[in-house]
Structure formats: C-alpha cells, structure tokens
PDB file of N, CA and C in Angstrom:
ATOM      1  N   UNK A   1     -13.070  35.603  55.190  1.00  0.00           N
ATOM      2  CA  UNK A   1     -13.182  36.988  54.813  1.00  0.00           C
ATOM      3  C   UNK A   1     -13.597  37.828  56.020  1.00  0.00           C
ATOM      4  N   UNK A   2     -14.643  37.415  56.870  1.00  0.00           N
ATOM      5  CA  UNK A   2     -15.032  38.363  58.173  1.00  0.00           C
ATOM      6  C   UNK A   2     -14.236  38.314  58.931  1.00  0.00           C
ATOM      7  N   UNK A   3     -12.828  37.557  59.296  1.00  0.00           N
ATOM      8  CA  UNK A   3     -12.028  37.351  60.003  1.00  0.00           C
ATOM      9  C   UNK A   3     -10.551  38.659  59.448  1.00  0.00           C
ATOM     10  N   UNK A   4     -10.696  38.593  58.252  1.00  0.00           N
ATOM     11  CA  UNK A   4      -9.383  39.594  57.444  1.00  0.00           C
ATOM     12  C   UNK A   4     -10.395  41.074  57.984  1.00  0.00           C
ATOM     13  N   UNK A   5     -12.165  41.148  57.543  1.00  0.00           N
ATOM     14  CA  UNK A   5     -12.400  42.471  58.249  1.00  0.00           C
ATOM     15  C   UNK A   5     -12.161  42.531  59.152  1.00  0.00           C
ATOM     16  N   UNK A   6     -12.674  41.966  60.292  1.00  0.00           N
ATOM     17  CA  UNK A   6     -12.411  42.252  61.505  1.00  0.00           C
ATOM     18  C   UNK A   6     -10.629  42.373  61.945  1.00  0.00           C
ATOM     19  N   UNK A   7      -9.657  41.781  61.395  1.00  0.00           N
ATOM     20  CA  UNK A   7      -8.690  41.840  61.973  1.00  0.00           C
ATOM     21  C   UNK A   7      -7.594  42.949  61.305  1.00  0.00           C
ATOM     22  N   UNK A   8      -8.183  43.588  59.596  1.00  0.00           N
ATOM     23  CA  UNK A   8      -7.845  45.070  59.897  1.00  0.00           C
ATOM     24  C   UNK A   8      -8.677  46.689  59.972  1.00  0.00           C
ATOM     25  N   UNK A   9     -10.125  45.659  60.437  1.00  0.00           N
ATOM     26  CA  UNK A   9     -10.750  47.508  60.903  1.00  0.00           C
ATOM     27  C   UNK A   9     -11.334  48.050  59.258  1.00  0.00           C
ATOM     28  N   UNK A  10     -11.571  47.113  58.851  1.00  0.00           N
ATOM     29  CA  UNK A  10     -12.150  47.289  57.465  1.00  0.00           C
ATOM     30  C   UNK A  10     -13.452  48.053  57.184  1.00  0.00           C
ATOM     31  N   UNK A  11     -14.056  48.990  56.876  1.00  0.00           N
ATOM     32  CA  UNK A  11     -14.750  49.292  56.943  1.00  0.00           C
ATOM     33  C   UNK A  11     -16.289  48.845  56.137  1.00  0.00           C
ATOM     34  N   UNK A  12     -17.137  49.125  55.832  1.00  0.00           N
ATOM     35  CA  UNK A  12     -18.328  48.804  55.122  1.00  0.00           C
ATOM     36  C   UNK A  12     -18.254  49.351  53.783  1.00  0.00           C
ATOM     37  N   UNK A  13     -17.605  50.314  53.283  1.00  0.00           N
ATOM     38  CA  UNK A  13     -17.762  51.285  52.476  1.00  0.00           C
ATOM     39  C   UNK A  13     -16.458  51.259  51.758  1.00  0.00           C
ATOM     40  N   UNK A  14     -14.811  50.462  52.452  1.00  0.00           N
ATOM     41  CA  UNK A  14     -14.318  49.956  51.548  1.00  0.00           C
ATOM     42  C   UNK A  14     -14.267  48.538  50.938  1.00  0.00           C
ATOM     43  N   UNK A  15     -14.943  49.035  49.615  1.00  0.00           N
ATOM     44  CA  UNK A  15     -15.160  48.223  48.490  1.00  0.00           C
ATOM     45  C   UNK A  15     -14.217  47.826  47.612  1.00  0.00           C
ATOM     46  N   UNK A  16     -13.212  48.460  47.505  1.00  0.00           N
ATOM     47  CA  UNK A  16     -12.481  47.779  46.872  1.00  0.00           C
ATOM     48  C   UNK A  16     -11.292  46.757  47.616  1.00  0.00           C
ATOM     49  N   UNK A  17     -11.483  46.875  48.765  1.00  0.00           N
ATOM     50  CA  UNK A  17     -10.332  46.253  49.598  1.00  0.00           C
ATOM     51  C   UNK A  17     -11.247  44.656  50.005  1.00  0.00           C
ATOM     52  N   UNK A  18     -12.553  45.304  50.393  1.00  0.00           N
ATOM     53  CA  UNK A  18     -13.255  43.444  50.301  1.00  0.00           C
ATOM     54  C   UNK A  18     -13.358  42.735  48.573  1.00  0.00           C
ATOM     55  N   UNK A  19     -13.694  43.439  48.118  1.00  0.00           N
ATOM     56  CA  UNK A  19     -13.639  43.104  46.990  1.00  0.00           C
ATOM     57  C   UNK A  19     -12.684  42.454  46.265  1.00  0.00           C
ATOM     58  N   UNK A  20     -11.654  42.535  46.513  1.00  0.00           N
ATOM     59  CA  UNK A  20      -9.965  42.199  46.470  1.00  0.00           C
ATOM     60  C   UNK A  20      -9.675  40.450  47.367  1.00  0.00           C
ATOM     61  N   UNK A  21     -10.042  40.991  48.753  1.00  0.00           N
ATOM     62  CA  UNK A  21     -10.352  39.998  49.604  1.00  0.00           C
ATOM     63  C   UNK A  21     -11.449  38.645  49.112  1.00  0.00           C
ATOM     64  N   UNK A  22     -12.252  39.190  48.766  1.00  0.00           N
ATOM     65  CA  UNK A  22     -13.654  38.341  48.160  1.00  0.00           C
ATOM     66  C   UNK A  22     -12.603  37.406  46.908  1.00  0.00           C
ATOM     67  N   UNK A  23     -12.047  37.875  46.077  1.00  0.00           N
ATOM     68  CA  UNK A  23     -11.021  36.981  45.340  1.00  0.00           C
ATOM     69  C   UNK A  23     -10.203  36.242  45.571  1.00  0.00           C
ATOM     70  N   UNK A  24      -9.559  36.511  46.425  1.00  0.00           N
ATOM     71  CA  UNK A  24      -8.134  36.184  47.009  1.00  0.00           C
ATOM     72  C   UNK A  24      -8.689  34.864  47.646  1.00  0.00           C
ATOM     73  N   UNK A  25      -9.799  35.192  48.781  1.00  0.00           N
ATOM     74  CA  UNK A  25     -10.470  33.908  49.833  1.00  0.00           C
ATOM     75  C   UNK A  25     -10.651  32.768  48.706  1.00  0.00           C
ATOM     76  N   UNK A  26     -11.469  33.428  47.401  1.00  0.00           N
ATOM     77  CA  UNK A  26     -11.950  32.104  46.533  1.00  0.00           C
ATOM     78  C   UNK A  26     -11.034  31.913  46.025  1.00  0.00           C
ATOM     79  N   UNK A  27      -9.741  32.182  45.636  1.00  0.00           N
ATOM     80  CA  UNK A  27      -8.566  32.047  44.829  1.00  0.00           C
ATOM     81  C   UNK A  27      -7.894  30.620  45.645  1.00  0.00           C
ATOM     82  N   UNK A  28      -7.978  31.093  46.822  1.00  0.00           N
ATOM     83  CA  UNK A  28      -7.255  30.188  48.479  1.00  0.00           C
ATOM     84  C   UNK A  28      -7.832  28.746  48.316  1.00  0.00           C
ATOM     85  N   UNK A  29      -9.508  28.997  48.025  1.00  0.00           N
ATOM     86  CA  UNK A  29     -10.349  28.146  48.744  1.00  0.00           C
ATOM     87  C   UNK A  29     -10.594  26.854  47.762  1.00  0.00           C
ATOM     88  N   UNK A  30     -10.509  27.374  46.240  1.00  0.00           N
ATOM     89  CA  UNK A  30     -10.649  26.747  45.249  1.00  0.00           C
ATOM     90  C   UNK A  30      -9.306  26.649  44.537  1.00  0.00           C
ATOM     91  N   UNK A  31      -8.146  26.749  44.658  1.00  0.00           N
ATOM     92  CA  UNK A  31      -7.049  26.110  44.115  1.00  0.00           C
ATOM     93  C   UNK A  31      -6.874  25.212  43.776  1.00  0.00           C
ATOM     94  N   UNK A  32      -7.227  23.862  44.085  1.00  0.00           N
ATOM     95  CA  UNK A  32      -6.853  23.068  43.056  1.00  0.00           C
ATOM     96  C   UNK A  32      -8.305  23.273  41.720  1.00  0.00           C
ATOM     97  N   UNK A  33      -9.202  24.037  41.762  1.00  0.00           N
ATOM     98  CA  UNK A  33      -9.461  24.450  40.440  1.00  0.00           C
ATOM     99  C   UNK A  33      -8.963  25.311  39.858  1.00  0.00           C
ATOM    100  N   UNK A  34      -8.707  26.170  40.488  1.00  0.00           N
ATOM    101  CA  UNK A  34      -7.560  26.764  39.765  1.00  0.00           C
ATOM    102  C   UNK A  34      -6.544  26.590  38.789  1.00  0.00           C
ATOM    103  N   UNK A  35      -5.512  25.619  39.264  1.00  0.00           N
ATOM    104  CA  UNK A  35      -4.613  25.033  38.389  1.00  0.00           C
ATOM    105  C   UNK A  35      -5.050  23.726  37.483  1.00  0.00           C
ATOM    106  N   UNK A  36      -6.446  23.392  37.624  1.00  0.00           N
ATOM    107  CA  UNK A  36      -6.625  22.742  36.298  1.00  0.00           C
ATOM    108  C   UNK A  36      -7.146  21.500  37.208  1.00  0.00           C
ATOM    109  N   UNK A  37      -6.658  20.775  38.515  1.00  0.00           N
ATOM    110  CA  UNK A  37      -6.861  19.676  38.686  1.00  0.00           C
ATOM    111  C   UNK A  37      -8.062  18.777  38.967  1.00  0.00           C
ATOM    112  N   UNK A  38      -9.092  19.750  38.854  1.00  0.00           N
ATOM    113  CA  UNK A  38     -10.514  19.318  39.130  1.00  0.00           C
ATOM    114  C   UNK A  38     -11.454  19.283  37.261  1.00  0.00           C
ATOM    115  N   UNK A  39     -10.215  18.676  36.792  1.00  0.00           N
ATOM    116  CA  UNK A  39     -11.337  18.690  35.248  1.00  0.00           C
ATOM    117  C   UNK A  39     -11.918  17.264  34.885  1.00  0.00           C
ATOM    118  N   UNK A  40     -13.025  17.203  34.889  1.00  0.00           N
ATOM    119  CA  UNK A  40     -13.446  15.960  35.129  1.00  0.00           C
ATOM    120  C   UNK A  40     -12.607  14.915  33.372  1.00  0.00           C
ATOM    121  N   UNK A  41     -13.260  13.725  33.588  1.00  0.00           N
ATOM    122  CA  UNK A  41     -12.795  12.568  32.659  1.00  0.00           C
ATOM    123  C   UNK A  41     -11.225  12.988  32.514  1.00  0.00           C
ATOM    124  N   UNK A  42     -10.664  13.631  33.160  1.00  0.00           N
ATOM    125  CA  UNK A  42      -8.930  13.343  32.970  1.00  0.00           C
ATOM    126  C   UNK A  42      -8.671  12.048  32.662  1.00  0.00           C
ATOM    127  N   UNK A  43      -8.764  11.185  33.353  1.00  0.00           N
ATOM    128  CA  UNK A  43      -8.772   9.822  33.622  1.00  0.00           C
ATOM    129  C   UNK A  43      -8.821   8.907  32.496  1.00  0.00           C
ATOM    130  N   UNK A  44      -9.615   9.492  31.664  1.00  0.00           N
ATOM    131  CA  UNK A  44      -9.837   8.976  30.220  1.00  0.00           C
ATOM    132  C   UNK A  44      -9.048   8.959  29.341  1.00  0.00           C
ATOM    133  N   UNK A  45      -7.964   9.482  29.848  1.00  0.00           N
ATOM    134  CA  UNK A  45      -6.956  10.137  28.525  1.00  0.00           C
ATOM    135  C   UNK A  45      -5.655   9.063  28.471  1.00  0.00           C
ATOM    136  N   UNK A  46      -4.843   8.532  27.960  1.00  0.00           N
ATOM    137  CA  UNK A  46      -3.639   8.214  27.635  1.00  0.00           C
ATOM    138  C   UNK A  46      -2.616   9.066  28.434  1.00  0.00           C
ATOM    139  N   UNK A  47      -1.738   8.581  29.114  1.00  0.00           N
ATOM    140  CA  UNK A  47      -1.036   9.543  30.054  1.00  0.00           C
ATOM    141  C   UNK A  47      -0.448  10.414  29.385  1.00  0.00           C
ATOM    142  N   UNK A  48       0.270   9.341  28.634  1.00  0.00           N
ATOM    143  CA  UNK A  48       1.342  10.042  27.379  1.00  0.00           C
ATOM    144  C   UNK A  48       0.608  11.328  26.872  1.00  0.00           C
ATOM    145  N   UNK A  49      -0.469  11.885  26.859  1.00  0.00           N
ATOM    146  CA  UNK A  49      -1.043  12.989  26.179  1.00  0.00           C
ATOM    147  C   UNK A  49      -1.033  14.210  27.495  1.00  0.00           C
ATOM    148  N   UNK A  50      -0.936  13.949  28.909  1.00  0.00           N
ATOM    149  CA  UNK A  50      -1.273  14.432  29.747  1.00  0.00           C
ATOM    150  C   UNK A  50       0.386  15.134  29.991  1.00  0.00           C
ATOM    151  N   UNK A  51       0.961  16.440  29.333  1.00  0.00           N
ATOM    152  CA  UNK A  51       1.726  16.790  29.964  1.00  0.00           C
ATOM    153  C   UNK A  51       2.076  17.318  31.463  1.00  0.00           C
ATOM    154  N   UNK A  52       0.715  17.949  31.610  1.00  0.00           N
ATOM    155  CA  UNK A  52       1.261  18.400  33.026  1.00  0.00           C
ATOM    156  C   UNK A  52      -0.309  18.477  33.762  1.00  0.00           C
ATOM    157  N   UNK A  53      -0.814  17.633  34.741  1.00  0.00           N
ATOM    158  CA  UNK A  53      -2.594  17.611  34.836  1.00  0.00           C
ATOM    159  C   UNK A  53      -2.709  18.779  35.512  1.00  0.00           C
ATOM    160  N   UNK A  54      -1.827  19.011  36.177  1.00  0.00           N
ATOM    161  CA  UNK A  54      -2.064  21.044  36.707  1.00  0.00           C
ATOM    162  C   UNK A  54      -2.729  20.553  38.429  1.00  0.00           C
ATOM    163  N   UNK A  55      -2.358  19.494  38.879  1.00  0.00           N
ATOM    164  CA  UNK A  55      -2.509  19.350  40.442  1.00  0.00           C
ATOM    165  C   UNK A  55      -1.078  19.301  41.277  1.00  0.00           C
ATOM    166  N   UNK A  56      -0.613  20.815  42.242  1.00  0.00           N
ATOM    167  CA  UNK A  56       0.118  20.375  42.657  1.00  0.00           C
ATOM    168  C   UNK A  56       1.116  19.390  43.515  1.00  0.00           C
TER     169      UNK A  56
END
C-alpha cells in the first residue's frame, strides 16, 4: 500500500482512494481466503460432496 502511495502522489486526505487500496492489497494478499480454500476440516468430507473446494 505505501508503495501504490508513493508511486501515485497520493495524498493524506485522500480517503477514499487509500481506502479502496486498503481492500484491494487485502483482497491480493488473502486470496486464497477469499475463494474458500483456507476452510479448515475440508479434509473431512467425502470428495464426492466437495463440488468445487474454491482453491485455484
């Protein structure tokens, strides 16, 4: 994120543009929770029940 301010001149006071950023970084950073693949006891299940485990 201090690297996206610094590299467009971002100011302190726009808030909604880090704010945006602040999502996006954790969106990046945490993806495979995102799509589901960090749910614990998966493992437990019968595959056959597991249509799609959501890890790309």
């Amino acid at each position: 994120m201090a690297v996206a301010w610094f590299w467009y001149n971002w100011l302190e006071t726009d808030y909604d543009t880090l704010a945006g950023e602040l999502i996006a970084v954790h969106l990046i950073e945490y993806a495979s929770y995102v799509t589901g693949a960090k749910v614990a006891g998966f493992d437990h299940y019968p595959l056959d029940n597991l249509v799609a485990p959501g890890f790309p």
